[in-house]
N, C-alpha and C. Protein backbone atom coordinates (compact mmCIF):
# COMPACT_ATOMS: atom_id res chain seq x y z
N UNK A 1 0.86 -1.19 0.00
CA UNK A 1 0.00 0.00 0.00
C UNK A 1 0.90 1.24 0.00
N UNK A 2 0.55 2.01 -0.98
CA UNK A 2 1.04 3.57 -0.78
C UNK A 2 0.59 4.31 -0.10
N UNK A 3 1.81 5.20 0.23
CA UNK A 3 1.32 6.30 0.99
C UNK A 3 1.10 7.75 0.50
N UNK A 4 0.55 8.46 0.58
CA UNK A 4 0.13 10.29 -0.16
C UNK A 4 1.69 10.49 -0.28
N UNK A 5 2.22 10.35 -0.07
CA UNK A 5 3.78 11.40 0.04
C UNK A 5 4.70 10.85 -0.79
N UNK A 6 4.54 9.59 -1.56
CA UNK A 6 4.57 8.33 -2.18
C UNK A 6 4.25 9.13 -3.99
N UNK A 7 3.14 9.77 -3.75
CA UNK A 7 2.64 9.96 -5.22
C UNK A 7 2.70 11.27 -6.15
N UNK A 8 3.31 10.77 -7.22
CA UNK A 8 4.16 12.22 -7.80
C UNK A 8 2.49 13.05 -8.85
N UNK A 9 2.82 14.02 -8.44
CA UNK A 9 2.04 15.34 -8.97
C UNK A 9 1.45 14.91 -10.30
N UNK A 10 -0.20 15.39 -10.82
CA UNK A 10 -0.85 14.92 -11.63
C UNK A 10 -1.98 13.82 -11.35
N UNK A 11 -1.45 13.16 -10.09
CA UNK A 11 -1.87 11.99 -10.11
C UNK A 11 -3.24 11.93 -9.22
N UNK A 12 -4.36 11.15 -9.69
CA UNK A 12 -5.59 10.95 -8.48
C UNK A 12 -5.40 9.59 -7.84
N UNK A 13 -5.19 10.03 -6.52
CA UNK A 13 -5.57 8.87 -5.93
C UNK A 13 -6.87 8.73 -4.62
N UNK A 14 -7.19 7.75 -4.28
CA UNK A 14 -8.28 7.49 -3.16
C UNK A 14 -7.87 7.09 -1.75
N UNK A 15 -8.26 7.67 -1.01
CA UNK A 15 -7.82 7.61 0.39
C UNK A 15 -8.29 6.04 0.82
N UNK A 16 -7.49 5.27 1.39
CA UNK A 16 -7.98 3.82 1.84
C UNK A 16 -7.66 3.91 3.23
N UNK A 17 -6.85 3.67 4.02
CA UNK A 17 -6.43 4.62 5.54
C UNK A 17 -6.14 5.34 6.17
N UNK A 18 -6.48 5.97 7.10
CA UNK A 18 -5.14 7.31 7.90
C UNK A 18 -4.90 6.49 9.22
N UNK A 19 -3.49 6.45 9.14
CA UNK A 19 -2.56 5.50 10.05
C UNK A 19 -2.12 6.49 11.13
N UNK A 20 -2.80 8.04 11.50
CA UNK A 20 -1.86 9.10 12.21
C UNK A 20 -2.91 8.42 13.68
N UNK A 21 -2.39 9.56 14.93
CA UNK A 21 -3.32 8.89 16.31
C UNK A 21 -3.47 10.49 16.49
N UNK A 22 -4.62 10.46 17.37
CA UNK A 22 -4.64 11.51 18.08
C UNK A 22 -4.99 12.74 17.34
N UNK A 23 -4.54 14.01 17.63
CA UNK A 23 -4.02 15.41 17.39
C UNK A 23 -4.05 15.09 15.84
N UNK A 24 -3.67 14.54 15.00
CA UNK A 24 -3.17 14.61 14.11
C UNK A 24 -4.01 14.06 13.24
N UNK A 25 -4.24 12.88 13.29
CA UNK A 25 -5.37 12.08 12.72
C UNK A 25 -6.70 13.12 12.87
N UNK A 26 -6.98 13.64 13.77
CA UNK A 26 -8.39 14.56 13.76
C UNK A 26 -8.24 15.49 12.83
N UNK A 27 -6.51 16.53 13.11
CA UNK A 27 -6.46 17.64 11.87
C UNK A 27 -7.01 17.07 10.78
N UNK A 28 -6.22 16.18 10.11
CA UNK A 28 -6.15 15.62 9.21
C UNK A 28 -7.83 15.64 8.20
N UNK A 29 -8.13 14.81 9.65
CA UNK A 29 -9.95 14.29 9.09
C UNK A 29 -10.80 15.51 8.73
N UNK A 30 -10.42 16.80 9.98
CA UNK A 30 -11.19 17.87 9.63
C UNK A 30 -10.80 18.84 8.44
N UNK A 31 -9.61 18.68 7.84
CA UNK A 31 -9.33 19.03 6.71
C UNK A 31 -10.08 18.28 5.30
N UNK A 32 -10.85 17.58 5.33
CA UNK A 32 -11.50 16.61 4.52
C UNK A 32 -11.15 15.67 3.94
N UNK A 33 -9.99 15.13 4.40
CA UNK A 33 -9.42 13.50 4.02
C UNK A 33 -9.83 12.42 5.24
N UNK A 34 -10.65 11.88 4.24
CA UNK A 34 -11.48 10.85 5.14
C UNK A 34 -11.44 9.72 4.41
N UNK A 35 -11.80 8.43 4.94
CA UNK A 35 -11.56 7.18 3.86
C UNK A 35 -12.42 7.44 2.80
N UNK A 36 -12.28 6.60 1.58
CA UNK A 36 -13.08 6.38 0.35
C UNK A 36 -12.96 7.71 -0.43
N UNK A 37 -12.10 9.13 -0.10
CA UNK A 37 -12.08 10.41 -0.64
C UNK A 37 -11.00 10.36 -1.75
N UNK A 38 -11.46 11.11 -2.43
CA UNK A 38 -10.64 11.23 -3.97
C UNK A 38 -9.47 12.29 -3.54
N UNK A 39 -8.12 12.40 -3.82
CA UNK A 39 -7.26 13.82 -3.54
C UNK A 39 -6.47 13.53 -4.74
N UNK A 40 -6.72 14.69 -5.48
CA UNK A 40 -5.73 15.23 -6.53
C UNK A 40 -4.53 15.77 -6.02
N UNK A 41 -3.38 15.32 -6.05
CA UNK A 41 -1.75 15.74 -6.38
C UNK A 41 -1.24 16.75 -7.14
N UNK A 42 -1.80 18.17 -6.88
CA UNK A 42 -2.04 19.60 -7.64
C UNK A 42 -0.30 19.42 -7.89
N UNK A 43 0.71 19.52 -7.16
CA UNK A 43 2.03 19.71 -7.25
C UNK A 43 2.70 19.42 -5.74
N UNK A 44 4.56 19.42 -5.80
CA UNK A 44 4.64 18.55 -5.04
C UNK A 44 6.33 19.96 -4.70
N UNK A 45 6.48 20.51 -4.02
CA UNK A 45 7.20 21.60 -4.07
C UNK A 45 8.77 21.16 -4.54
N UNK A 46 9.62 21.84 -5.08
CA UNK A 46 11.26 21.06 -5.28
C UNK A 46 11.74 20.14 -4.45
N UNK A 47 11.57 20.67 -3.04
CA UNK A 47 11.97 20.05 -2.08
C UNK A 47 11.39 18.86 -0.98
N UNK A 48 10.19 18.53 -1.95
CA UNK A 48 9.32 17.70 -1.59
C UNK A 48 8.47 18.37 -0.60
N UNK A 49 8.07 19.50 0.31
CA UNK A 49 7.52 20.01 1.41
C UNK A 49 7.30 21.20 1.08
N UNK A 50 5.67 21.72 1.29
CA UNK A 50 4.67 20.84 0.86
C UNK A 50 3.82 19.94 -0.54
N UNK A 51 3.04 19.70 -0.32
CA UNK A 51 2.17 18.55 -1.14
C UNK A 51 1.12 19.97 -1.57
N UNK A 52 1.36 19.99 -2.71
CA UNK A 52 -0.68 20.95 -3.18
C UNK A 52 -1.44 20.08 -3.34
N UNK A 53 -2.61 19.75 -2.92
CA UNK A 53 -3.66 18.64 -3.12
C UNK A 53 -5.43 19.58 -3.47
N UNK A 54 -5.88 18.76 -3.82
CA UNK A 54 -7.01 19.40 -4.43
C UNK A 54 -8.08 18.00 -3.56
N UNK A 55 -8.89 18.36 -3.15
CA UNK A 55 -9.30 17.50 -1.71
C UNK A 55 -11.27 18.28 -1.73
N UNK A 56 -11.81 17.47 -2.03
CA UNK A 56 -13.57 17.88 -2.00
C UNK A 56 -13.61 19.02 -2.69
N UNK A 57 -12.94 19.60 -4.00
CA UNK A 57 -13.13 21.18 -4.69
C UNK A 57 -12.59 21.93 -4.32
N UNK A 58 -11.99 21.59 -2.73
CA UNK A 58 -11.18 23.06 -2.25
C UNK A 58 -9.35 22.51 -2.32
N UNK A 59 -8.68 23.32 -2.36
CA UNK A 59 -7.49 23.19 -2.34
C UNK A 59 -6.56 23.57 -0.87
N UNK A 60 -5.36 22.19 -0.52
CA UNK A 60 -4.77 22.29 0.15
C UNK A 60 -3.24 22.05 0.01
N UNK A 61 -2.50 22.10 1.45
CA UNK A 61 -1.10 22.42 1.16
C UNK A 61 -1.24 21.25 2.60
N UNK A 62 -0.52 20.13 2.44
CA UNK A 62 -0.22 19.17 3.43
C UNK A 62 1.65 19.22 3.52
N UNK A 63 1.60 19.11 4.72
CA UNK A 63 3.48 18.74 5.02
C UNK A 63 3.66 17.01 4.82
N UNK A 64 4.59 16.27 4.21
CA UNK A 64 4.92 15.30 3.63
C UNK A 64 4.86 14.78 5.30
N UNK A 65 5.43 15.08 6.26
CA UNK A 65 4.96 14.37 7.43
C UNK A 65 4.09 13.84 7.75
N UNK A 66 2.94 14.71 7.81
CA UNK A 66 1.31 14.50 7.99
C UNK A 66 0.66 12.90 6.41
N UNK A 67 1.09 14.06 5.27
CA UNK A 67 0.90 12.62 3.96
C UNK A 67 1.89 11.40 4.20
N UNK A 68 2.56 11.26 4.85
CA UNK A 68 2.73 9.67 5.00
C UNK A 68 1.72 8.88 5.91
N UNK A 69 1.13 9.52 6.55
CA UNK A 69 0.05 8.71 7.52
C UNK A 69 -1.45 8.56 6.49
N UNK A 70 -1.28 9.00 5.12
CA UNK A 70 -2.61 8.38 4.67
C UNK A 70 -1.85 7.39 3.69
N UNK A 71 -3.18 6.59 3.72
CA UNK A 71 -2.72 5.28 2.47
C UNK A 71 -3.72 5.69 1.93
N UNK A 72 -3.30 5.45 0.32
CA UNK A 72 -3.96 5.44 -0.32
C UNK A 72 -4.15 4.14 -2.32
N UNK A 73 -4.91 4.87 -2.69
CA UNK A 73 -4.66 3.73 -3.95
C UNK A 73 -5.26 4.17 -5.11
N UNK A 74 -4.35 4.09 -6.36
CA UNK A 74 -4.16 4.56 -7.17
C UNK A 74 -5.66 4.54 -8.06
């Protein structure tokens, strides 16, 4: 299984787990990545940090920290 931080720019993939606990796992959820959710891979910065994702129509900026705790699938 892949992880969000895993997948290079362009690409759609579908959320299948979030592996984070706590604090983090909630940000996460209340940002609108929840299982079965579609997130577009808008761009992925030079330095890998951050992720642009395109997430329910609205657009976000995740730290590659946080995107390794979702799995997802292509």
């Amino acid at each position: 299984m892949k992880t969000l931080n895993e997948i290079p720019s362009g690409k759609t993939v579908i959320v299948k787990k979030l592996t984070g606990e706590g604090p983090v796992k909630r940000r996460i959820m209340d940002m609108g990545i929840t299982k079965s959710v579609e997130i577009f891979v808008r761009k992925v910065a030079p330095l890998g940090d951050p992720m642009e994702l395109t997430v329910r129509g609205y657009e976000l900026s995740l730290r590659k920290a946080d995107a390794q705790m979702i799995e997802v699938e292509e």
